[in-house]
Protein backbone atom coordinates (compact mmCIF):
# COMPACT_ATOMS: atom_id res chain seq x y z
CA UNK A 1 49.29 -18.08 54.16
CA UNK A 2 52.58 -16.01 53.04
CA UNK A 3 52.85 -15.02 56.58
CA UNK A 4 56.73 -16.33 57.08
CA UNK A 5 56.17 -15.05 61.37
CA UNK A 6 53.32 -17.89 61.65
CA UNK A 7 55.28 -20.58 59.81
CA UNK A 8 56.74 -21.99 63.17
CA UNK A 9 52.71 -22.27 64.49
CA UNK A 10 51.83 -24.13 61.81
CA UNK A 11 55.14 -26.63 61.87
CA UNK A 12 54.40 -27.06 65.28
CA UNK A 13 51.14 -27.19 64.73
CA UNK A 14 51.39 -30.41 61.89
CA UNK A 15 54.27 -32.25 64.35
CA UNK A 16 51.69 -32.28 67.38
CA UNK A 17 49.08 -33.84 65.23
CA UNK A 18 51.22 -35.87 63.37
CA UNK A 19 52.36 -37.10 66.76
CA UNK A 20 48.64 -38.08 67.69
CA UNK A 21 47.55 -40.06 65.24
CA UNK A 22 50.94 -42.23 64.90
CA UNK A 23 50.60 -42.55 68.55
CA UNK A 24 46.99 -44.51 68.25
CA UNK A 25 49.18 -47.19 67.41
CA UNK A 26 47.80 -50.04 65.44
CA UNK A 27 44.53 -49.74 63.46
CA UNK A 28 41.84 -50.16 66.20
CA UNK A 29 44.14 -49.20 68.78
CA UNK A 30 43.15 -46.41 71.59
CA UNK A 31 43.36 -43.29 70.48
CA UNK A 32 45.95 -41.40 73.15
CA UNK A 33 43.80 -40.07 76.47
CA UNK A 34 40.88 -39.82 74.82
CA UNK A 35 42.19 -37.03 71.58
CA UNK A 36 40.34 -38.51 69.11
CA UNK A 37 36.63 -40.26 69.51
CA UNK A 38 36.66 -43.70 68.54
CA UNK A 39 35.53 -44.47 65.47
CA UNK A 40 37.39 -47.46 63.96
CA UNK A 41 34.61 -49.34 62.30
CA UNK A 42 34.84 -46.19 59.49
CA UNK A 43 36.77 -46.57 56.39
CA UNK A 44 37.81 -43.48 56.20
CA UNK A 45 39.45 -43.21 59.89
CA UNK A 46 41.43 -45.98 58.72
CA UNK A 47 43.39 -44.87 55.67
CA UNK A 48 42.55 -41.30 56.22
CA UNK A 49 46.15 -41.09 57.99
CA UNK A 50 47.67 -42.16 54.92
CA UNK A 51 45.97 -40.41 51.86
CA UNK A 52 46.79 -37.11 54.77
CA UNK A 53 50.47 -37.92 55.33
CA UNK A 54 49.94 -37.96 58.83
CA UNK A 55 51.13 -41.36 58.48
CA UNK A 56 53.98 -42.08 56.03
CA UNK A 57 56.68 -44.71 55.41
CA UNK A 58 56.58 -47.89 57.35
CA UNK A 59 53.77 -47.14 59.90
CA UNK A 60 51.21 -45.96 56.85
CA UNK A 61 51.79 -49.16 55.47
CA UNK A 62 51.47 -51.17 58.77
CA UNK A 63 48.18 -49.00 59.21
CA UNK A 64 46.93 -50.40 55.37
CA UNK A 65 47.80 -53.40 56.22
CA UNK A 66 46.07 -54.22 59.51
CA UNK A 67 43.26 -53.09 57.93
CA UNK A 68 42.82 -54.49 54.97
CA UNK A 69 40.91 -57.73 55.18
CA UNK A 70 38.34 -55.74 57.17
CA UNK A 71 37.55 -52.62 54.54
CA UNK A 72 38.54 -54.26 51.61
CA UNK A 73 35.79 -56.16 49.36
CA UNK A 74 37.74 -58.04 46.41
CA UNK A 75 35.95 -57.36 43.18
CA UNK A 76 33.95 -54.80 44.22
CA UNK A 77 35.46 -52.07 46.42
CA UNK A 78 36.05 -50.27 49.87
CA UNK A 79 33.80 -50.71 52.57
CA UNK A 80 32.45 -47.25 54.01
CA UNK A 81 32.17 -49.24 57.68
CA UNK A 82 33.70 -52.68 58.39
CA UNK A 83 30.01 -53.99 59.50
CA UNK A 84 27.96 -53.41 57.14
CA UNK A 85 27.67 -54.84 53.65
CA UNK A 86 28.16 -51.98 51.24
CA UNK A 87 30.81 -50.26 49.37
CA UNK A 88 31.09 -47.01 48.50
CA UNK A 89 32.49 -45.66 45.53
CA UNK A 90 34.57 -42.42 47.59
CA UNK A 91 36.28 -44.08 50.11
CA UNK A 92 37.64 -46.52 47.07
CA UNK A 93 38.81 -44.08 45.25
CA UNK A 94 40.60 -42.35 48.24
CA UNK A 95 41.55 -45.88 49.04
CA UNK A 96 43.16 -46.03 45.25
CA UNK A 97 45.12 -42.75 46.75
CA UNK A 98 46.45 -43.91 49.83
CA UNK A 99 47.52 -47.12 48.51
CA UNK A 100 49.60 -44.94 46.38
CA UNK A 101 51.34 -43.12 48.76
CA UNK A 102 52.52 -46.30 50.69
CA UNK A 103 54.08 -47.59 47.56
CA UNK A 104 51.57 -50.34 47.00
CA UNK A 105 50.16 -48.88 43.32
CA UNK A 106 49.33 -52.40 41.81
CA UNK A 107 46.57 -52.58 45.15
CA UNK A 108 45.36 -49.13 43.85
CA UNK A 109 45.07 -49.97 40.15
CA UNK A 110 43.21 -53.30 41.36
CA UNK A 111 40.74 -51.30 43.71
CA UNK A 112 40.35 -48.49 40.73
CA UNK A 113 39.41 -51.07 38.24
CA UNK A 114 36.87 -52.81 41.12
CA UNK A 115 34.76 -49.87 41.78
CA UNK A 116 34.29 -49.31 37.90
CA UNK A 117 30.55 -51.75 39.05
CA UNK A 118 29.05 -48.11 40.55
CA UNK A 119 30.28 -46.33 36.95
CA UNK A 120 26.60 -44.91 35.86
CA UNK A 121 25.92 -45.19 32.08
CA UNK A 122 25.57 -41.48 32.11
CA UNK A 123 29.41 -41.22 33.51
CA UNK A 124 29.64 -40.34 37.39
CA UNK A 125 29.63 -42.55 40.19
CA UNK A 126 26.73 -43.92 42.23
CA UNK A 127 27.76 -42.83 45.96
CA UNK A 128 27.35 -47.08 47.17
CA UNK A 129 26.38 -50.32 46.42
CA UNK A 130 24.97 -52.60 49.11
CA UNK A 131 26.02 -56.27 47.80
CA UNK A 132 23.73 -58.52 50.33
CA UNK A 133 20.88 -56.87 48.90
CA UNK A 134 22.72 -56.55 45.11
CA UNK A 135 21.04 -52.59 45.12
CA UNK A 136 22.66 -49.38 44.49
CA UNK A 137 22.25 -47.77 47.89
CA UNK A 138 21.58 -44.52 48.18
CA UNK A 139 20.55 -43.76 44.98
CA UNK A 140 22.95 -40.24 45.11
CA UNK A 141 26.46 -39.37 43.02
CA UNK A 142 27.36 -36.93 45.48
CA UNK A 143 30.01 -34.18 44.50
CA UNK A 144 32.26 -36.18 45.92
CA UNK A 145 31.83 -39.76 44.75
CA UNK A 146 32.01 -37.70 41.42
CA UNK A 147 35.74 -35.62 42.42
CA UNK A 148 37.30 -38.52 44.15
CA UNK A 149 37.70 -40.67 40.84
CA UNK A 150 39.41 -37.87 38.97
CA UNK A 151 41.95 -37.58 41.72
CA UNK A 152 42.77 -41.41 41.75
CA UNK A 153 43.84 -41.62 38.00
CA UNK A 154 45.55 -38.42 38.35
CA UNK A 155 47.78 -39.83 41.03
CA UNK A 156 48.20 -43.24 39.43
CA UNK A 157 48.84 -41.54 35.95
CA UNK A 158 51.71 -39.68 37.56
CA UNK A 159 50.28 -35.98 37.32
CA UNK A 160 52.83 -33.80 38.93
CA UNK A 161 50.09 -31.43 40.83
CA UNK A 162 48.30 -33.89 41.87
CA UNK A 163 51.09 -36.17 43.16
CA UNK A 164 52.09 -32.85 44.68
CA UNK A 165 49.39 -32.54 46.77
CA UNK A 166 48.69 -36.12 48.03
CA UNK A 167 52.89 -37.18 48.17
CA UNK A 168 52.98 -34.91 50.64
CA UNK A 169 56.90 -34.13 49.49
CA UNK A 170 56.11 -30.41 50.22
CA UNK A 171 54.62 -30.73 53.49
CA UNK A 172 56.97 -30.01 56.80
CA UNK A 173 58.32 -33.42 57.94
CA UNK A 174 58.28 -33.10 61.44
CA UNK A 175 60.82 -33.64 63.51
CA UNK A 176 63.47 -36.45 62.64
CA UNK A 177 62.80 -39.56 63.81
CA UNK A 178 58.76 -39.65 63.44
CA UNK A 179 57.09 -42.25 62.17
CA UNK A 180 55.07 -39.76 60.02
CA UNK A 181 57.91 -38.08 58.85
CA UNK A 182 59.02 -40.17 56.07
CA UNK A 183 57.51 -38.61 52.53
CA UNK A 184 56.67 -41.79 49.91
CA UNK A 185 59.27 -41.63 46.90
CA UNK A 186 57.35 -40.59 43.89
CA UNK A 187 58.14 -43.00 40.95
């Protein structure tokens, strides 16, 4: 905010949080006394921590990992909630993103090329496909499912704002010796 007196609030600020979500542990795990309301059946809530940098080095990529087999679709994308049988074309994308920053890039290029299924002949993205049923479902391309794929080939292309922004190499890193305090390498 170019306020240099409230930099300190907002380090602290970033640590404390950071310190929350590495503290739910494991991907389903309890979130600590109740900070957080559960909702581990959502995509998003699982790599969220990751494509955020509230999660970085080692326990980001634990976090992808436990979760893979459940969010993951091979072939056709990320799943917006582990029981249900759609995909949805934003949380692949940010999927794509957060595969990046835990230095697992040929994942993200293999997700990025899956979801290409909800590419609409008139360019953007359907917002999800439901594959039991084989139907685009809802019939939307929300301003979202139509942002998110530009910032997945920006990231994998190597574009330096863009890389800026989700590397999270600017960002404070907490204090040393937190799990979400280690920055991917940008390469």
């Amino acid at each position: 905010m170019g306020e240099p007196r409230l930099a300190h609030k907002w380090t602290g600020a970033a640590v404390r949080l950071g310190r929350a979500v590495a503290s739910a542990g494991d991907f389903g795990g309890q979130p600590p006394s109740g900070v957080f309301a559960e909702k581990d059946r959502y995509s998003m809530d699982w790599h969220y921590p990751a494509l955020g940098t509230a999660l970085r080095g080692a326990a980001a990529l634990e976090r992808i990992d436990a979760g893979w087999d459940r969010f993951v679709v091979p072939g056709l994308g990320t799943r917006c909630v582990d029981d249900r049988p759609w995909v949805a074309g934003g949380e692949t994308f940010e999927l794509c993103i957060a595969l990046w920053a835990v230095r697992r890039p040929d994942r993200a290029r293999r997700a990025l090329t899956d979801v290409g299924h909800l590419r609409d002949l008139d360019g953007p993205y359907w917002t999800g496909y439901v594959y039991a049923d084989n139907a685009i479902r809802p019939e939307e391309k929300t301003s979202w499912t139509v942002g998110s794929p530009l910032l997945a080939p920006f990231v994998l292309g190597g574009e330096p704002a863009t890389r800026k922004v989700f590397g999270g190499e600017s960002l404070s890193a907490g204090l040393p010796g937190d799990s979400f305090s280690q920055a991917p390498q940008l390469t």
